[in-house]
Every structure is written in structure tokens, then in C-alpha cells.
PDB file of N, CA and C in Angstrom:
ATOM      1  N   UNK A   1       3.253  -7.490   8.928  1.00  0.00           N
ATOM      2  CA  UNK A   1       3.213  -6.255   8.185  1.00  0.00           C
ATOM      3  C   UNK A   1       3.326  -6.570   6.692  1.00  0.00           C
ATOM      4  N   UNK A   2       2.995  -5.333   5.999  1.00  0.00           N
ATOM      5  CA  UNK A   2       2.953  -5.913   4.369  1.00  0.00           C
ATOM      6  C   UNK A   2       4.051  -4.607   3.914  1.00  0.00           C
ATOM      7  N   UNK A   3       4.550  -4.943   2.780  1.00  0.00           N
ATOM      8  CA  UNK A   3       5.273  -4.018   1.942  1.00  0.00           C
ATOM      9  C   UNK A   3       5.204  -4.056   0.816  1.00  0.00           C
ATOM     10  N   UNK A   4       5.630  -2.965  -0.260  1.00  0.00           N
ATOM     11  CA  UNK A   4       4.923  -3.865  -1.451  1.00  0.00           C
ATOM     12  C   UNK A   4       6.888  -3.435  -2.138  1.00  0.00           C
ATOM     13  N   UNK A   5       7.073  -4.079  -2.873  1.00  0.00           N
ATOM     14  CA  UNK A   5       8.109  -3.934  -4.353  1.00  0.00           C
ATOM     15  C   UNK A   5       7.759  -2.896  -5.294  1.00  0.00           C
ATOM     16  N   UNK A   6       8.385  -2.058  -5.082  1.00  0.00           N
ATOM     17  CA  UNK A   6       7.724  -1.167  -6.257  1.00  0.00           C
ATOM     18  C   UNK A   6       7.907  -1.167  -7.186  1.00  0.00           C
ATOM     19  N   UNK A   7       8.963  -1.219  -7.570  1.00  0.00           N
ATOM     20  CA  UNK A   7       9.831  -1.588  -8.935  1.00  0.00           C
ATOM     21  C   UNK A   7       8.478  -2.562  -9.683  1.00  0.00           C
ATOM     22  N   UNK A   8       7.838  -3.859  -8.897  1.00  0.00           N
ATOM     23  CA  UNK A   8       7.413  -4.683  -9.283  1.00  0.00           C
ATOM     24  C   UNK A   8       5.873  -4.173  -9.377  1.00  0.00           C
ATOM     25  N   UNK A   9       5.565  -3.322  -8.532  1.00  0.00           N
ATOM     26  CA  UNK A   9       4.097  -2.189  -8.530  1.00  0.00           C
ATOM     27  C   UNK A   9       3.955  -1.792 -10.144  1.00  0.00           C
ATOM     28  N   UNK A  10       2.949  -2.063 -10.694  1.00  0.00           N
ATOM     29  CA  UNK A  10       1.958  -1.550 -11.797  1.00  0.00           C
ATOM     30  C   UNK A  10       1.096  -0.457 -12.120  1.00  0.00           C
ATOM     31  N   UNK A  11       0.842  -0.268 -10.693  1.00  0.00           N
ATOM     32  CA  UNK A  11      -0.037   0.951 -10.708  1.00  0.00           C
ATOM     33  C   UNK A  11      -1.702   0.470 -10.925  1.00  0.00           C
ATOM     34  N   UNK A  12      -1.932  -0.366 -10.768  1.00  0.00           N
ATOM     35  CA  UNK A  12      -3.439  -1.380 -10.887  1.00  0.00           C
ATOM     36  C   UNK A  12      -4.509  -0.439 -10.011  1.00  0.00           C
ATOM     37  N   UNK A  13      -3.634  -0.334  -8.905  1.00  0.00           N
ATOM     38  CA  UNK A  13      -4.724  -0.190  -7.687  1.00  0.00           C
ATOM     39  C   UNK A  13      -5.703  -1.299  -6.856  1.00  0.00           C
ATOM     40  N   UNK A  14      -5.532  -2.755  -7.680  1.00  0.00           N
ATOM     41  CA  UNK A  14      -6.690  -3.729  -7.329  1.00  0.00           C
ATOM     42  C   UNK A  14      -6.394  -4.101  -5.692  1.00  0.00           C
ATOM     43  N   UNK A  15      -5.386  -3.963  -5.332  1.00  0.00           N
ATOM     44  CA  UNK A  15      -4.583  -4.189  -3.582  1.00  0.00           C
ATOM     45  C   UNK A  15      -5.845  -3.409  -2.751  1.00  0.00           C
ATOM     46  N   UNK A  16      -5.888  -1.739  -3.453  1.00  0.00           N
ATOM     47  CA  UNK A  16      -6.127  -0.586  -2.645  1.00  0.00           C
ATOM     48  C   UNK A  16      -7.782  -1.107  -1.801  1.00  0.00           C
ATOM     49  N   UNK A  17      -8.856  -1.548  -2.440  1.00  0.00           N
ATOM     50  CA  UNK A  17     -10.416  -2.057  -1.795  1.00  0.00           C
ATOM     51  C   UNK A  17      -9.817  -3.575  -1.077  1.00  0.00           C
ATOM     52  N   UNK A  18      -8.991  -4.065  -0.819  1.00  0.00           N
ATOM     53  CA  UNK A  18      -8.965  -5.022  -0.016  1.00  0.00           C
ATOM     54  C   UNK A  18      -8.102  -4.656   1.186  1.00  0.00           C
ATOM     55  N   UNK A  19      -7.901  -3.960   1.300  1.00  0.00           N
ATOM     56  CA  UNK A  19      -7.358  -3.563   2.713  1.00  0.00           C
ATOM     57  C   UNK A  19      -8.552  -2.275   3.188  1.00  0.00           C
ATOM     58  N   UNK A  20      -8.675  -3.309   4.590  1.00  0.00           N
ATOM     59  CA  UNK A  20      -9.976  -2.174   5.652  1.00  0.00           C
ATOM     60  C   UNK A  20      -9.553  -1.336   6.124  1.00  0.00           C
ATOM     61  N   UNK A  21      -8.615  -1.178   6.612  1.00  0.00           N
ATOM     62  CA  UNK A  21      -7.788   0.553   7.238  1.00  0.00           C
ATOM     63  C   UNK A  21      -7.136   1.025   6.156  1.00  0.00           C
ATOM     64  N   UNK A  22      -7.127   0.919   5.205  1.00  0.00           N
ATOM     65  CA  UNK A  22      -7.135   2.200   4.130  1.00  0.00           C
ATOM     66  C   UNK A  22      -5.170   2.189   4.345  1.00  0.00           C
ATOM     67  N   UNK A  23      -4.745   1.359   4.612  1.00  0.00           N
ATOM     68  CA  UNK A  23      -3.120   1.251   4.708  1.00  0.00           C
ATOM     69  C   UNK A  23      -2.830   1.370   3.283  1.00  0.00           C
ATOM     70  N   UNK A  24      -3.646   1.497   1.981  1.00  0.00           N
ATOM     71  CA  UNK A  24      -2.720   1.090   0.976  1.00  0.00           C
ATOM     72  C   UNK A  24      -3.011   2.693  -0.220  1.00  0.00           C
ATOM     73  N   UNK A  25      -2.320   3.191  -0.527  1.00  0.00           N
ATOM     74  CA  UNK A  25      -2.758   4.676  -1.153  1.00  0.00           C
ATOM     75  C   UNK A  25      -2.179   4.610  -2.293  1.00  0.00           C
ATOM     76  N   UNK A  26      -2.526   5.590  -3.835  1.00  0.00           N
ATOM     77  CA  UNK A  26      -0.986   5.545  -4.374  1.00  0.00           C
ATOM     78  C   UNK A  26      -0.626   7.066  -3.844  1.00  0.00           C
ATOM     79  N   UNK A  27       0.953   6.668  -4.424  1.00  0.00           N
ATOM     80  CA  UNK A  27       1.659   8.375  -4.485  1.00  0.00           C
ATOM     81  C   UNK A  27       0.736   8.995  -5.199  1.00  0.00           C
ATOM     82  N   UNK A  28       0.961  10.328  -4.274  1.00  0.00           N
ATOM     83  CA  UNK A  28       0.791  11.650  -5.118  1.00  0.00           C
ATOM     84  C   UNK A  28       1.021  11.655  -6.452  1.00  0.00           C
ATOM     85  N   UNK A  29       2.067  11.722  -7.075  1.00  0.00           N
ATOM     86  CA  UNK A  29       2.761  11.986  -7.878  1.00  0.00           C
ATOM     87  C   UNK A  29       3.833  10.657  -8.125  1.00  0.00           C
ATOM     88  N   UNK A  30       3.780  10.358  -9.743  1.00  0.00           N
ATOM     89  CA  UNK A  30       4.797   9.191  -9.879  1.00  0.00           C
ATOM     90  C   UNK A  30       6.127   9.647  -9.577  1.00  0.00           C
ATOM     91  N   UNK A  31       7.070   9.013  -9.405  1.00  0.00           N
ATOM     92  CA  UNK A  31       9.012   9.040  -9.372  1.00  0.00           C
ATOM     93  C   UNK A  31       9.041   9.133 -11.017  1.00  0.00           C
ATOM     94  N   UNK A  32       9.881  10.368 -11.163  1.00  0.00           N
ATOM     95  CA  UNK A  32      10.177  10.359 -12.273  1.00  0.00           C
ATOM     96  C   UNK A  32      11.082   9.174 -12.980  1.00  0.00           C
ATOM     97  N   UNK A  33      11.739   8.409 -12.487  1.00  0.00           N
ATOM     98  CA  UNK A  33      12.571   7.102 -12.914  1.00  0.00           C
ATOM     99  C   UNK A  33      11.929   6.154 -12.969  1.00  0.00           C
ATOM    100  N   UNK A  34      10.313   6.245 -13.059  1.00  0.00           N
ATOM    101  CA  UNK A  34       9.402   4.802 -12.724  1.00  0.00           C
ATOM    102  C   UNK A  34       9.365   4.828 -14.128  1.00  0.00           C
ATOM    103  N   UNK A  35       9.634   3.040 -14.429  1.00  0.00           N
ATOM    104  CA  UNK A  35       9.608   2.616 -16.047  1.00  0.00           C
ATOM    105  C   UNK A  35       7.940   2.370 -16.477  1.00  0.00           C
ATOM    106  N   UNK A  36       7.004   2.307 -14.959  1.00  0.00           N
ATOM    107  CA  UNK A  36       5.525   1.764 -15.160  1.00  0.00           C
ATOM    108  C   UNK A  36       4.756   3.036 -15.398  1.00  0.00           C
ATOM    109  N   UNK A  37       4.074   2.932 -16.303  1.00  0.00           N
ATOM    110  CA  UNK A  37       3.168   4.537 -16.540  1.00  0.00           C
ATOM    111  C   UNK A  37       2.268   5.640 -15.312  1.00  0.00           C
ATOM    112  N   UNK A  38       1.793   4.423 -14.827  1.00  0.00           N
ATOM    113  CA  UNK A  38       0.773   4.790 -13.453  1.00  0.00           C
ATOM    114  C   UNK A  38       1.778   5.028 -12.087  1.00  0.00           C
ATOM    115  N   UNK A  39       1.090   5.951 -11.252  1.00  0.00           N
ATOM    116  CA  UNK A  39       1.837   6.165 -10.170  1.00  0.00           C
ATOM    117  C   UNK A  39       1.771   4.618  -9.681  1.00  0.00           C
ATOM    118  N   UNK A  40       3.016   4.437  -7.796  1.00  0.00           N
ATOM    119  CA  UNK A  40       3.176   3.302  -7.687  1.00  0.00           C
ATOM    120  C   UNK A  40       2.103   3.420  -6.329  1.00  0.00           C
ATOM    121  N   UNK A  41       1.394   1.879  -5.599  1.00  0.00           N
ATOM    122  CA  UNK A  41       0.869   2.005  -4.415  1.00  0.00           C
ATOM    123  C   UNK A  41       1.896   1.990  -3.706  1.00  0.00           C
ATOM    124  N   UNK A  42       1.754   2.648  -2.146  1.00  0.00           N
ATOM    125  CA  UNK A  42       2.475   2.547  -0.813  1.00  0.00           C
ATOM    126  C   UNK A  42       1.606   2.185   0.421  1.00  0.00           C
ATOM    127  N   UNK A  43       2.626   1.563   0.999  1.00  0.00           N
ATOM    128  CA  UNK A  43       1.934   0.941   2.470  1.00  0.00           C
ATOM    129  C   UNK A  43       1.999   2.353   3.353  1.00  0.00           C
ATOM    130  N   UNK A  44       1.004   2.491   4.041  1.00  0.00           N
ATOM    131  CA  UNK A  44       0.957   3.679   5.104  1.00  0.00           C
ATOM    132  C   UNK A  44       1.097   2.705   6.423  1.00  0.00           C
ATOM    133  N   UNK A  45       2.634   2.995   6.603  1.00  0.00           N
ATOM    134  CA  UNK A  45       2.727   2.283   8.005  1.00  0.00           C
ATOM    135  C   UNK A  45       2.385   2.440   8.784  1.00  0.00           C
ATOM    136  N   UNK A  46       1.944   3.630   9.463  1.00  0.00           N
ATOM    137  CA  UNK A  46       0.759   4.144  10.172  1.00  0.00           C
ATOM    138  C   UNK A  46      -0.547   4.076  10.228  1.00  0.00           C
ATOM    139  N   UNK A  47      -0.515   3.369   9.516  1.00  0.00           N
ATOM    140  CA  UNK A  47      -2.295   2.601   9.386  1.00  0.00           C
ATOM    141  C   UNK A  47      -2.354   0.788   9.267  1.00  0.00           C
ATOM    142  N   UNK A  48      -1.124   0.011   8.483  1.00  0.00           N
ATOM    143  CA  UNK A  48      -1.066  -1.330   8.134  1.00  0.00           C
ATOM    144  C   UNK A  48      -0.854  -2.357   9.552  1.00  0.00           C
ATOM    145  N   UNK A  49      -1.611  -2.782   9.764  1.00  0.00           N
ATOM    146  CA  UNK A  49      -2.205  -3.470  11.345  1.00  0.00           C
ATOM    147  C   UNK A  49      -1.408  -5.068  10.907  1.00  0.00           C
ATOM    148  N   UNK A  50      -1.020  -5.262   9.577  1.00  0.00           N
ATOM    149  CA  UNK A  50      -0.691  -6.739   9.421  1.00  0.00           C
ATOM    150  C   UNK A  50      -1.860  -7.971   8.925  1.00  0.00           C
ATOM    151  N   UNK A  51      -2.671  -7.271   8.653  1.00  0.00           N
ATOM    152  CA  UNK A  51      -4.144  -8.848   8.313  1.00  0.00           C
ATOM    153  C   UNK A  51      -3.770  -9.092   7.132  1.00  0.00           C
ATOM    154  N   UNK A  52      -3.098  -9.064   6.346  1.00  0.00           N
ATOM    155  CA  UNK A  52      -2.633  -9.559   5.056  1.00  0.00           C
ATOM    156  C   UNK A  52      -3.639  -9.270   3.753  1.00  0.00           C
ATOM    157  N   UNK A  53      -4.960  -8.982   3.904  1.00  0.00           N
ATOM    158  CA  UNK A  53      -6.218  -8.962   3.287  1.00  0.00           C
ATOM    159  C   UNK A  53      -5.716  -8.579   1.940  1.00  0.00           C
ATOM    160  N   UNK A  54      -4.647  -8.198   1.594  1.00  0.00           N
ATOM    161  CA  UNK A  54      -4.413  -7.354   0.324  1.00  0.00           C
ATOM    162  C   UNK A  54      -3.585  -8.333  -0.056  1.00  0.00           C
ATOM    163  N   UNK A  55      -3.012  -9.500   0.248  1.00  0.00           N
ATOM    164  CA  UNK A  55      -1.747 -10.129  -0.224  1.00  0.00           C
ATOM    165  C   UNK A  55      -2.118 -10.774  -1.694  1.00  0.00           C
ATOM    166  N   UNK A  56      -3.129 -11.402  -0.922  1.00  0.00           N
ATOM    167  CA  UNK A  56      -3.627 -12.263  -2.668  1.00  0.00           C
ATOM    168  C   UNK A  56      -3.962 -11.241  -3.446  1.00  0.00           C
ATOM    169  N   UNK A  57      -4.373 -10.663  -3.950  1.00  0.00           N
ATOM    170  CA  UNK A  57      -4.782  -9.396  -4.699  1.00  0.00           C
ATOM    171  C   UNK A  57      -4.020  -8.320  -5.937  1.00  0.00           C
ATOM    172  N   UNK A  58      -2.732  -8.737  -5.354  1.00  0.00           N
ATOM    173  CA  UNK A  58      -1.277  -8.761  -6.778  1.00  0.00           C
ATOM    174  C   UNK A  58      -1.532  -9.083  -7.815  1.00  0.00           C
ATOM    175  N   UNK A  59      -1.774  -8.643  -9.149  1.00  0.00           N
ATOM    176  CA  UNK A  59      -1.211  -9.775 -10.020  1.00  0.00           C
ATOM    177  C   UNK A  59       0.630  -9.612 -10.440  1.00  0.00           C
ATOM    178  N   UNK A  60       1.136  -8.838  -9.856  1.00  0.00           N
ATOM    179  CA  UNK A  60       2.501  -9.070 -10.356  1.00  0.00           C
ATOM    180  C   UNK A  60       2.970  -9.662  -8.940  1.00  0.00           C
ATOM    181  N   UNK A  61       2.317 -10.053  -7.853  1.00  0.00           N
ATOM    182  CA  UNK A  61       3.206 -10.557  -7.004  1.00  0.00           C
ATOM    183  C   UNK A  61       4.072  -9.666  -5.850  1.00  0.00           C
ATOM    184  N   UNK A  62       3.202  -7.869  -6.228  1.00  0.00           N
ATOM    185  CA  UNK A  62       4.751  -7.169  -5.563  1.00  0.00           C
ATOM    186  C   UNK A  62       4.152  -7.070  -3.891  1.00  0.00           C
ATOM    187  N   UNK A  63       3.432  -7.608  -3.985  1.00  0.00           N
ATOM    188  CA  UNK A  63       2.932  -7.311  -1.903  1.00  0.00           C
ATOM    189  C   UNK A  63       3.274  -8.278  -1.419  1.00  0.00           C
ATOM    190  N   UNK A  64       4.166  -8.129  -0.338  1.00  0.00           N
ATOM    191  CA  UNK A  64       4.997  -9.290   0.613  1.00  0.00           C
ATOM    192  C   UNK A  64       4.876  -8.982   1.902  1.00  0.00           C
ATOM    193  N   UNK A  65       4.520 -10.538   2.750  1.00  0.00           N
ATOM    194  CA  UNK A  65       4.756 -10.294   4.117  1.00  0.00           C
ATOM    195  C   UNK A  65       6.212  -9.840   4.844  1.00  0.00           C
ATOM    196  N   UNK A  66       6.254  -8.673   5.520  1.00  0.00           N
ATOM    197  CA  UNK A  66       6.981  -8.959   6.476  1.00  0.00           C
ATOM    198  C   UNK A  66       7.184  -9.100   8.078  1.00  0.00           C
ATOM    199  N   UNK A  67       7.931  -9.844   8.133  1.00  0.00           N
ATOM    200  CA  UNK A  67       7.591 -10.769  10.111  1.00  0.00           C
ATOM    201  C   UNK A  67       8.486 -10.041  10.698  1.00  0.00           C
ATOM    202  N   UNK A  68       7.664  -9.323  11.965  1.00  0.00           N
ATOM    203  CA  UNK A  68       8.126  -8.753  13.042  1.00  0.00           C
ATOM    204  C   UNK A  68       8.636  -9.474  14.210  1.00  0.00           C
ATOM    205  N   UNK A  69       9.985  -9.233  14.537  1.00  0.00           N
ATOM    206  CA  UNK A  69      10.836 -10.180  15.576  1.00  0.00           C
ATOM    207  C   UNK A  69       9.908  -9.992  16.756  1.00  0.00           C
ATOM    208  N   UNK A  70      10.417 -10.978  17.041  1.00  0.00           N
ATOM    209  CA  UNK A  70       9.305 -11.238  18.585  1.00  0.00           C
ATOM    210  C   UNK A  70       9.540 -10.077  19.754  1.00  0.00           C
ATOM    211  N   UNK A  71      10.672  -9.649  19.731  1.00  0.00           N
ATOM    212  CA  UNK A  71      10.631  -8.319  20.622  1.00  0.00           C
ATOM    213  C   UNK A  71      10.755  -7.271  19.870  1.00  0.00           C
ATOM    214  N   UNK A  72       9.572  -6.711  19.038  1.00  0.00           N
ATOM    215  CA  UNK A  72       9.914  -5.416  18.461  1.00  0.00           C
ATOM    216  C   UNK A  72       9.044  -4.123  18.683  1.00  0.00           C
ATOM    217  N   UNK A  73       9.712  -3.389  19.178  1.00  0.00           N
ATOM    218  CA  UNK A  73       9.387  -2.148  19.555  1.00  0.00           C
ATOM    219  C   UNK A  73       8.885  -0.943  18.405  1.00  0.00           C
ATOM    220  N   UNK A  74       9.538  -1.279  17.380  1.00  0.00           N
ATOM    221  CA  UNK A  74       9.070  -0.313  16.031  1.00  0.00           C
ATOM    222  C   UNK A  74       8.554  -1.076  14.592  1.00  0.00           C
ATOM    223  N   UNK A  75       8.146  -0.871  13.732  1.00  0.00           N
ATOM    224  CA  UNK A  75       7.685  -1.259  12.713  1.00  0.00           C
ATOM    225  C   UNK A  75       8.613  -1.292  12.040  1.00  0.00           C
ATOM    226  N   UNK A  76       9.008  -2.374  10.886  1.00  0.00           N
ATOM    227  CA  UNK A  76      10.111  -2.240   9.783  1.00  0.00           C
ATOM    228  C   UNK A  76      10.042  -1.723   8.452  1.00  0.00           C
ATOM    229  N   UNK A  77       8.656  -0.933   8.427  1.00  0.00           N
ATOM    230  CA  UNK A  77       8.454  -0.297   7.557  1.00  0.00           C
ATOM    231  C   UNK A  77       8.361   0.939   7.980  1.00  0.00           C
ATOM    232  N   UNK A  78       8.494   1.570   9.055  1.00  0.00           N
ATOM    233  CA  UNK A  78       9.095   3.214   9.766  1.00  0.00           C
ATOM    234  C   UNK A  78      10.043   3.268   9.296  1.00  0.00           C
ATOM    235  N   UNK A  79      10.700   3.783   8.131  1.00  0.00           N
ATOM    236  CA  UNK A  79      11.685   4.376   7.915  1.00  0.00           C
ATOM    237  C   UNK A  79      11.789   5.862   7.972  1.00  0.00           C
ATOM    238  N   UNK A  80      10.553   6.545   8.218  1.00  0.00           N
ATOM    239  CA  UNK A  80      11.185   7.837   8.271  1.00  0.00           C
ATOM    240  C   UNK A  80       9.548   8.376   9.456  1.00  0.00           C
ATOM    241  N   UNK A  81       9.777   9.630  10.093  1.00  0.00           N
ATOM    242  CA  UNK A  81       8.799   9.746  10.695  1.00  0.00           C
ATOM    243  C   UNK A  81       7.352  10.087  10.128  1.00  0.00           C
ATOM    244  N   UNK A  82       7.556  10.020   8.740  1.00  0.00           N
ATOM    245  CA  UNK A  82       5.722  10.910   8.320  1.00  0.00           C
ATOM    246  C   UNK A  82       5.922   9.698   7.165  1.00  0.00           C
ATOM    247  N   UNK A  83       4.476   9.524   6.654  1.00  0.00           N
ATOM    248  CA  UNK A  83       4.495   8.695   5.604  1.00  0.00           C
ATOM    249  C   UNK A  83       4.389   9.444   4.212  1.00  0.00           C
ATOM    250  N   UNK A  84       4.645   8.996   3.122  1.00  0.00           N
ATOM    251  CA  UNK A  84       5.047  10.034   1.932  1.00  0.00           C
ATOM    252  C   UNK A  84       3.340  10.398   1.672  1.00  0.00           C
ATOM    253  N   UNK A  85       2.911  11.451   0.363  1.00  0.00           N
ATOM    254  CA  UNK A  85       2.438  12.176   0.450  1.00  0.00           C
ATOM    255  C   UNK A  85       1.362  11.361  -0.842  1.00  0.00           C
ATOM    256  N   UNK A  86       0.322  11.054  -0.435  1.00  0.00           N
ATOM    257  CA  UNK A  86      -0.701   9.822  -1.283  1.00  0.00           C
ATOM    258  C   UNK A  86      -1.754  10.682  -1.695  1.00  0.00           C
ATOM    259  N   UNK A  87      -2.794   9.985  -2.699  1.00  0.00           N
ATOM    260  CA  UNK A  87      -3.504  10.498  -2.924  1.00  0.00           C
ATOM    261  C   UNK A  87      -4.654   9.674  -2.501  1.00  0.00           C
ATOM    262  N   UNK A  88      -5.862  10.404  -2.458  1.00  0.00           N
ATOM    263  CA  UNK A  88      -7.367   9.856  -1.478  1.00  0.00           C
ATOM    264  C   UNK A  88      -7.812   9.535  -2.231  1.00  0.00           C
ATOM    265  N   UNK A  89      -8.505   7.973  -1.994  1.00  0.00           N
ATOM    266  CA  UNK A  89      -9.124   6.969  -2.736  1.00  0.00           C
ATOM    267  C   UNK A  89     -10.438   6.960  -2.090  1.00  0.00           C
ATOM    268  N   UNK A  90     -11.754   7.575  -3.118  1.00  0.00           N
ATOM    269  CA  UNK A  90     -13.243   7.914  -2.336  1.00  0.00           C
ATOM    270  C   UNK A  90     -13.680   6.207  -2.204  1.00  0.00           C
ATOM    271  N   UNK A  91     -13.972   5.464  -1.377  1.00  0.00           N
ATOM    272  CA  UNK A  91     -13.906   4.516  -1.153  1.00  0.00           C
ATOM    273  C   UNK A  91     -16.005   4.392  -0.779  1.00  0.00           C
ATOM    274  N   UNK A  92     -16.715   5.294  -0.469  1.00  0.00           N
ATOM    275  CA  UNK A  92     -17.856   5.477  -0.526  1.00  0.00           C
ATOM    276  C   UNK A  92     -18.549   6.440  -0.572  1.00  0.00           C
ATOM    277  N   UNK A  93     -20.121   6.472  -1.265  1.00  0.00           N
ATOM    278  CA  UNK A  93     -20.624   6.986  -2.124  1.00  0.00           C
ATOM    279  C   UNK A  93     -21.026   7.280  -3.324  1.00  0.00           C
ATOM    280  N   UNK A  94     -21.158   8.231  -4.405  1.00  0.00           N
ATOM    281  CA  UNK A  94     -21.361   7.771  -5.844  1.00  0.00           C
ATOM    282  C   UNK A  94     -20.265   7.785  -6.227  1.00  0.00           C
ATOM    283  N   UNK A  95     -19.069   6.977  -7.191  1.00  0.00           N
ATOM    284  CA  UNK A  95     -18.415   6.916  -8.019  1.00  0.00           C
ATOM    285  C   UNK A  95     -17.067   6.003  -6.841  1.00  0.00           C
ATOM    286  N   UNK A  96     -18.114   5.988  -5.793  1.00  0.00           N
ATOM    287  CA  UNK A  96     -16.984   5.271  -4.754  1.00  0.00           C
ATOM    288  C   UNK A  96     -16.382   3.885  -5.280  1.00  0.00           C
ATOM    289  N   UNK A  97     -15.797   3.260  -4.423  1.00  0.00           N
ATOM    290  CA  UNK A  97     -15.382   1.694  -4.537  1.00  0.00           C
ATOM    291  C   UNK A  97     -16.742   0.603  -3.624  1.00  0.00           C
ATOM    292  N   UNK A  98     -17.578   1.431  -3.156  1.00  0.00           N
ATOM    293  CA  UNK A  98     -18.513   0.762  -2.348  1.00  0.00           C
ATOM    294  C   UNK A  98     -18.167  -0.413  -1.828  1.00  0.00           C
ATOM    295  N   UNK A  99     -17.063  -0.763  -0.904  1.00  0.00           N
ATOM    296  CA  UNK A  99     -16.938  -1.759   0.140  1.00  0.00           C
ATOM    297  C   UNK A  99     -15.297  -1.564   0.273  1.00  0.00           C
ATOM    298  N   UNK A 100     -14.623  -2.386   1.326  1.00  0.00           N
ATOM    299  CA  UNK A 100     -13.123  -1.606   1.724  1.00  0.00           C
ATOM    300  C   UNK A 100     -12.922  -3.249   2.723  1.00  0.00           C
TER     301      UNK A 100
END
């Protein structure tokens, strides 16, 4: 599974076209206590399958693996039952990202 640091999140977006299930969104809306100008990305744990495809793709470094114990029944990035509230990245068509 991947997670990212937010604190360490920029707000780039360059993560968001390298992941194929669309696991990576930003917030809606920034946290008002964020010192970085741009909203932050979030992992949609409900979509992040684990292929890492986005890891290299940081430049601050904030996307990290994390390893699921060999008997695990839930994800360690389920912390709550719904995932927070992102905004849609047109990923194809005109003004799209044309590839994912």
C-alpha cells in the first residue's frame, strides 16, 4: 500500500497520472493549517491496489510504502469508513492528462 506525508505533500500533483486506478486525488479543499499553498494529494484507500507506480514520482519524497502483515484482514490506511472528500482529475479528453 502507499501513503503519502502530507506535511511533506507540495501540492505538485505529478504522483496523480502515474497511478492507473485513480487512487491518488487532491483534497477538496486545503486544511487551513497547511504551511504549502496548494491543496495536499490523498491516497483513496478504496481504490490503492499497492503497485507502487506513483512512488518514484515525488520530488519531495512524501509517498511511502506501506507493508501489510501477512495475516491482514483490513488495510492500514482505513482509518475511517468513507474516504475524505477529493477533487476529479479529467484524466481524458481535451484538456485531459491523456494517459493514467
Amino acid at each position: 500500500m502507499v501513503a503519502i506525508t502530507e506535511a511533506d505533500c507540495t501540492g505538485c500533483d505529478l504522483c496523480i497520472p502515474h497511478c492507473p486506478f485513480e487512487a491518488l486525488l487532491p483534497l477538496a479543499e486545503s486544511p487551513t493549517d497547511r504551511k504549502h499553498k496548494k491543496r495536499p494529494v490523498v491516497v483513496l484507500a478504496t481504490q490503492c491496489v499497492g503497485c507502487l507506480s506513483c512512488i518514484g514520482s515525488c520530488p519531495t519524497k512524501a509517498l511511502h510504502e506501506i507493508l501489510l502483515p501477512p495475516i491482514s484482514t483490513t488495510s492500514p490506511l482505513l482509518i475511517s469508513n468513507s474516504d475524505p472528500e477529493t477533487e476529479s482529475i479529467k484524466r481524458w479528453g481535451k484538456k485531459g492528462l491523456g494517459w493514467a
